[in-house]
C-alpha atoms as a PDB file:
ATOM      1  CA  UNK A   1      82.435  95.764 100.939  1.00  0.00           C
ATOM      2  CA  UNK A   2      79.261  96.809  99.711  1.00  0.00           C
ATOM      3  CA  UNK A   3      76.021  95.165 100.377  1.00  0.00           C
ATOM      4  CA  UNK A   4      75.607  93.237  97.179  1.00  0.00           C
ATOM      5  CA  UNK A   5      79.090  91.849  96.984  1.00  0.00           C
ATOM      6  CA  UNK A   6      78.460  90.798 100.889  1.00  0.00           C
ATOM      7  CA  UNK A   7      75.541  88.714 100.099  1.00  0.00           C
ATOM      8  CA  UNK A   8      76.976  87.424  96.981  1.00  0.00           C
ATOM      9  CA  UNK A   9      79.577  86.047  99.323  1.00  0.00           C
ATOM     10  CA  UNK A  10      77.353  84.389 101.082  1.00  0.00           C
ATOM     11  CA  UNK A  11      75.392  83.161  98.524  1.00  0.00           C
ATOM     12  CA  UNK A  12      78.827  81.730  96.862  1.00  0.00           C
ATOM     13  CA  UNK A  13      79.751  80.200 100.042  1.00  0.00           C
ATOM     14  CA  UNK A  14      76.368  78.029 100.067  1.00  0.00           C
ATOM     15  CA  UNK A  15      76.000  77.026  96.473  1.00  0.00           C
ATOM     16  CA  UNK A  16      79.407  75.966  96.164  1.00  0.00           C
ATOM     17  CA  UNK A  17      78.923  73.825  99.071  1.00  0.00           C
ATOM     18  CA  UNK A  18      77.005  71.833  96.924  1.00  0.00           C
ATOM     19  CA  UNK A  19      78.776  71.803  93.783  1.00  0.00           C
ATOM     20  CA  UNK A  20      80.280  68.692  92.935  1.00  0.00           C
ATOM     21  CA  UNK A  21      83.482  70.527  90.371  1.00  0.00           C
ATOM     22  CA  UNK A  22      84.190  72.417  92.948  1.00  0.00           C
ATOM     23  CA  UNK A  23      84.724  70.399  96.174  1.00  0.00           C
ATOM     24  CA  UNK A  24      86.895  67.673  93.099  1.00  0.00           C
ATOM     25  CA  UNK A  25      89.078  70.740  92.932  1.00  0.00           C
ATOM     26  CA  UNK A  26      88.708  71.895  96.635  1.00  0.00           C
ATOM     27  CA  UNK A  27      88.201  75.614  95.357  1.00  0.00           C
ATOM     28  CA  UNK A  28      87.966  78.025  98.106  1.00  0.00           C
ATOM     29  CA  UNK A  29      87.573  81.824  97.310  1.00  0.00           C
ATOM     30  CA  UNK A  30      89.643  83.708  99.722  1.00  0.00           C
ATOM     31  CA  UNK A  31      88.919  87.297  98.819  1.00  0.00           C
ATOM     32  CA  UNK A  32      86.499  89.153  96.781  1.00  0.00           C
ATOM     33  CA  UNK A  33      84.853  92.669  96.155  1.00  0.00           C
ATOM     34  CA  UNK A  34      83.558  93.992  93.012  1.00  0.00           C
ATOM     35  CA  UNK A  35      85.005  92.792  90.153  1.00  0.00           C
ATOM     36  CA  UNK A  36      88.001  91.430  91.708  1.00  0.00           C
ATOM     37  CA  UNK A  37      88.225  87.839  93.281  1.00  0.00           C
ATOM     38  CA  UNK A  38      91.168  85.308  94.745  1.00  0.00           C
ATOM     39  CA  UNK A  39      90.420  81.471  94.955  1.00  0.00           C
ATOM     40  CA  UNK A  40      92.758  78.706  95.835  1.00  0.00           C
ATOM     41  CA  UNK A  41      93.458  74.943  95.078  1.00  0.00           C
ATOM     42  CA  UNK A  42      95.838  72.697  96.544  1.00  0.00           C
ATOM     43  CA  UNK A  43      97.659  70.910  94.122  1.00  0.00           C
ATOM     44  CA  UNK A  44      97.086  67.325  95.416  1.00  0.00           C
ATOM     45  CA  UNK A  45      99.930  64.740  94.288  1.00  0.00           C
ATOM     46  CA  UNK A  46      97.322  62.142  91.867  1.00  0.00           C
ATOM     47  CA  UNK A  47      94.360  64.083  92.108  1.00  0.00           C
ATOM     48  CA  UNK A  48      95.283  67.180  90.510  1.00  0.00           C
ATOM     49  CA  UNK A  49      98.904  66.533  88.852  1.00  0.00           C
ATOM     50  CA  UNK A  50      99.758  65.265  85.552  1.00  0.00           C
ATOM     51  CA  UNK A  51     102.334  62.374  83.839  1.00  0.00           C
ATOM     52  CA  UNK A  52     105.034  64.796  84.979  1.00  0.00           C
ATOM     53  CA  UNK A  53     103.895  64.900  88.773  1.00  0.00           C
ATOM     54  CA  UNK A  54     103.237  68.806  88.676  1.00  0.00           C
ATOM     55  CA  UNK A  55      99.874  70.437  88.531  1.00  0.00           C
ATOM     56  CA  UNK A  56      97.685  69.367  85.115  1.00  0.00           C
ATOM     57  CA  UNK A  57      97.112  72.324  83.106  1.00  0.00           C
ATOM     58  CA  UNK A  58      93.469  71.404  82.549  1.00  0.00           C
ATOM     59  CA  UNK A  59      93.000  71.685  86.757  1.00  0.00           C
ATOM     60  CA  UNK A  60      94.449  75.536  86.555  1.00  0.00           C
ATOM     61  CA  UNK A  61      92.675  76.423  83.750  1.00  0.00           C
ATOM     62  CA  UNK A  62      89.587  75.596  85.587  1.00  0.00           C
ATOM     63  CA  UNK A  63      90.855  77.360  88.740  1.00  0.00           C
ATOM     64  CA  UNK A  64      91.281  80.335  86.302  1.00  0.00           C
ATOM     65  CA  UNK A  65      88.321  80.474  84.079  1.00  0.00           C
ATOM     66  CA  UNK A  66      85.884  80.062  88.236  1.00  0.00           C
ATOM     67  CA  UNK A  67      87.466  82.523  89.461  1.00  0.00           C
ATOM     68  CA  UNK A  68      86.909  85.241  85.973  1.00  0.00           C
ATOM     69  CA  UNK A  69      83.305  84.190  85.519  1.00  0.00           C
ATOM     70  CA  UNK A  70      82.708  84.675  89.829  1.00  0.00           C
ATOM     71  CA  UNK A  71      84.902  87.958  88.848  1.00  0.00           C
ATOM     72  CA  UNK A  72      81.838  88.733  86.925  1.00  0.00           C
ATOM     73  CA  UNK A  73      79.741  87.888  89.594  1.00  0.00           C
ATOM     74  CA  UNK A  74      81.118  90.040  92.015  1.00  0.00           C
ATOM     75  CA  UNK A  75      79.599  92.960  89.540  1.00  0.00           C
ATOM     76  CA  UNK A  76      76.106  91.091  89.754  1.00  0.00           C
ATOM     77  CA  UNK A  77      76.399  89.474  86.278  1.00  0.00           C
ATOM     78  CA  UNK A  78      75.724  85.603  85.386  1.00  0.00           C
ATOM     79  CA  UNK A  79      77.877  84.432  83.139  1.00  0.00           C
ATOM     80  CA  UNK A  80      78.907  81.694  80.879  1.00  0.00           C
ATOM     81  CA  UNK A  81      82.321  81.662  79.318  1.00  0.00           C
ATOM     82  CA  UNK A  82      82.408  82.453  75.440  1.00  0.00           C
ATOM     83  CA  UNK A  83      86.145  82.194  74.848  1.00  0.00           C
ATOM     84  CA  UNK A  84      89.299  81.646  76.916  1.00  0.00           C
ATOM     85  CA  UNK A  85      93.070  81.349  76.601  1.00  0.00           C
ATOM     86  CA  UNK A  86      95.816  80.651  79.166  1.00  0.00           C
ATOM     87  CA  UNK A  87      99.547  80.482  78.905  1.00  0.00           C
ATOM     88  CA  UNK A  88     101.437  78.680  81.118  1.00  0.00           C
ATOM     89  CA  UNK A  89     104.441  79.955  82.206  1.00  0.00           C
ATOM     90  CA  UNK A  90     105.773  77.703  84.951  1.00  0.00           C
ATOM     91  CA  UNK A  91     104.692  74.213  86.512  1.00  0.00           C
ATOM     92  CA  UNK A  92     103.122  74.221  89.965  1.00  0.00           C
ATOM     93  CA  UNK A  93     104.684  71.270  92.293  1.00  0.00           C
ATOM     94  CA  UNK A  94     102.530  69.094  93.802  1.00  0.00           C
ATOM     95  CA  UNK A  95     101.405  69.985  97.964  1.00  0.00           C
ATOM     96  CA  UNK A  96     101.152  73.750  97.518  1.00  0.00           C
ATOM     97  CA  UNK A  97      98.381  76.074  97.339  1.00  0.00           C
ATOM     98  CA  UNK A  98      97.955  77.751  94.608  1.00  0.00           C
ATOM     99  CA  UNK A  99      95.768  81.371  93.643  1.00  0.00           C
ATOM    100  CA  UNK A 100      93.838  82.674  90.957  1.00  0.00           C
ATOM    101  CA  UNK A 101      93.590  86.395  91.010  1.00  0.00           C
ATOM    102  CA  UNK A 102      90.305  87.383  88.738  1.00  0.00           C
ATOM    103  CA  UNK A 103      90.247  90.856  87.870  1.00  0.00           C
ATOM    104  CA  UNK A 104      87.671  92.036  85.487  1.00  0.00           C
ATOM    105  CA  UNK A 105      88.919  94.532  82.985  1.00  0.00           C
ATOM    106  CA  UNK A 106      85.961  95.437  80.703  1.00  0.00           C
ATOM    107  CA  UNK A 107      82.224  95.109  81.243  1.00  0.00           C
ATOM    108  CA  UNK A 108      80.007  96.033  78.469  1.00  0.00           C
ATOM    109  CA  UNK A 109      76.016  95.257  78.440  1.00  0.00           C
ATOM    110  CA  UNK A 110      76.614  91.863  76.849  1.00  0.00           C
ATOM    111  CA  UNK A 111      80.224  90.512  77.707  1.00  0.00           C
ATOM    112  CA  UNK A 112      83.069  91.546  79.933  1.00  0.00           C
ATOM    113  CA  UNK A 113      86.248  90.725  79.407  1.00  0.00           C
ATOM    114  CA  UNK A 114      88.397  89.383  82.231  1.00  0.00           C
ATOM    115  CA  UNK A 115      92.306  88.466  83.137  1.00  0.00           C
ATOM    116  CA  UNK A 116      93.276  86.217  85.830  1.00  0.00           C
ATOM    117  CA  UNK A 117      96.856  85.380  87.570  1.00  0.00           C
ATOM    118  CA  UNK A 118      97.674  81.638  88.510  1.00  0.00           C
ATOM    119  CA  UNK A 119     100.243  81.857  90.852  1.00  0.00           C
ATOM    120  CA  UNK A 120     102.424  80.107  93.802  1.00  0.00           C
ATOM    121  CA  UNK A 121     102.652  80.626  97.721  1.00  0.00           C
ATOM    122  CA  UNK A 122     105.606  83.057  96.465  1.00  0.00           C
ATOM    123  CA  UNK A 123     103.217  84.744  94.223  1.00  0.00           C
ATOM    124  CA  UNK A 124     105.776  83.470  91.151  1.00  0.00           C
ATOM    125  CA  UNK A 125     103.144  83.683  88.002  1.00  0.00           C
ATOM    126  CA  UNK A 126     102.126  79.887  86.666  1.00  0.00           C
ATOM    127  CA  UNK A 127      99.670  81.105  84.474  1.00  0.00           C
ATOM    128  CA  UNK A 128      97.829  83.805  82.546  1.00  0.00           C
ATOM    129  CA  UNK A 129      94.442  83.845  81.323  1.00  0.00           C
ATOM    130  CA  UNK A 130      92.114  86.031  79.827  1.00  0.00           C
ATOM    131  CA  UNK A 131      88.509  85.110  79.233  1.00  0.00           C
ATOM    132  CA  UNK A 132      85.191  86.591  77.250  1.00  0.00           C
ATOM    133  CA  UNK A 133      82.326  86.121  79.066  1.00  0.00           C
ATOM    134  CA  UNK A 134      78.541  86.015  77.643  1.00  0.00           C
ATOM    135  CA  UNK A 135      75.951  87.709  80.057  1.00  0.00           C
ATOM    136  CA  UNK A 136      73.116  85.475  80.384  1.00  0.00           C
ATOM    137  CA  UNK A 137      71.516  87.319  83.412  1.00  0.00           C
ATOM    138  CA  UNK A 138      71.637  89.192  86.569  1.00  0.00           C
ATOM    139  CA  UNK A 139      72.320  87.235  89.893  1.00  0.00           C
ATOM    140  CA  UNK A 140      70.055  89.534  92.065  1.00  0.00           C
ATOM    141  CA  UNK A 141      67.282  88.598  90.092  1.00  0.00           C
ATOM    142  CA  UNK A 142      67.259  84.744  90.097  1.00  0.00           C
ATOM    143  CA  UNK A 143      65.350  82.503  93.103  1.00  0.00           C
ATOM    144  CA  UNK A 144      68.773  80.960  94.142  1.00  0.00           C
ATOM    145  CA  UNK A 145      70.120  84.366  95.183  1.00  0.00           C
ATOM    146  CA  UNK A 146      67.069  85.103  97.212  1.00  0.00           C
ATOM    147  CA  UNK A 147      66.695  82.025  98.997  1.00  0.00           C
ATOM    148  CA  UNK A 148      71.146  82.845  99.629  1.00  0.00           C
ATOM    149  CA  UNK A 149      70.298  86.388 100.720  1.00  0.00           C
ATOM    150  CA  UNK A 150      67.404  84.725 103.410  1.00  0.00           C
ATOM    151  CA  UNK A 151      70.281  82.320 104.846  1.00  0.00           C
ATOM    152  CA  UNK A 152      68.455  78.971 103.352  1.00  0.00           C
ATOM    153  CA  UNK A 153      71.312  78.278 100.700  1.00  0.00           C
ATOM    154  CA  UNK A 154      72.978  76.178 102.706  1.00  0.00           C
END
């Protein structure tokens, strides 16, 4: 793992810690490296399921869509999403973990374009997504990275 995508680890460890979306969701990335990342949610019976008591589509679409723009990240790239579509393919039964795989497939000055995999403990798909991101700036440069990289994020 290079040295950025180390310290962007760490960073993402700290601020995330802190975000409120997140810890709703109870989004943990599991894996990362550049511009590739894994995160899991546990589908929580009445906290994350729908009228049909199986995971609510709007709860893996955000699972996707973190884990594509943190993709980005991984490649030192703020982003903000500019268009995204899922399909899902299979529901996702409630008390199981389930992972987004975020790879990114094109990154051009302005946007990258990147697919993520929603899948089960069996790696069966649930979901696919693709997702246009908008750079709005590079993560090395901001004040919240540095403070990360001196180990006061958290």
């Amino acid at each position: 793992m290079d040295v950025y995508v180390a310290q962007f680890k760490n960073c993402l460890q700290a601020v995330y810690k802190k975000n409120p979306f997140i810890n709703l969701l109870e989004m943990k990335i599991t894996a990362l490296e550049a511009g590739r990342i894994t995160m899991t949610m546990p589908v929580v019976f009445g906290k994350h399921t729908n009228v049909h008591q199986i995971a609510h589509g709007g709860a893996l679409a955000s699972l996707a869509d973190t884990a594509m723009g943190l993709a980005c990240g991984t490649l030192d790239q703020k982003v903000v999403t500019m268009d995204m579509n899922i399909n899902f393919v299979r529901g996702a039964k409630p008390d199981q973990l389930v992972y987004a795989h975020a790879e990114v497939i094109h990154q051009g000055k302005k946007t990258l374009v990147v697919e993520a995999a929603v899948v089960d403990s069996e790696e069966k798909l649930l979901a696919k997504s693709r997702g246009t991101f908008f750079v709005v700036g590079r993560f090395s440069e901001g004040s919240d990275f540095d403070e990360c990289k001196q180990g006061q994020g958290d």
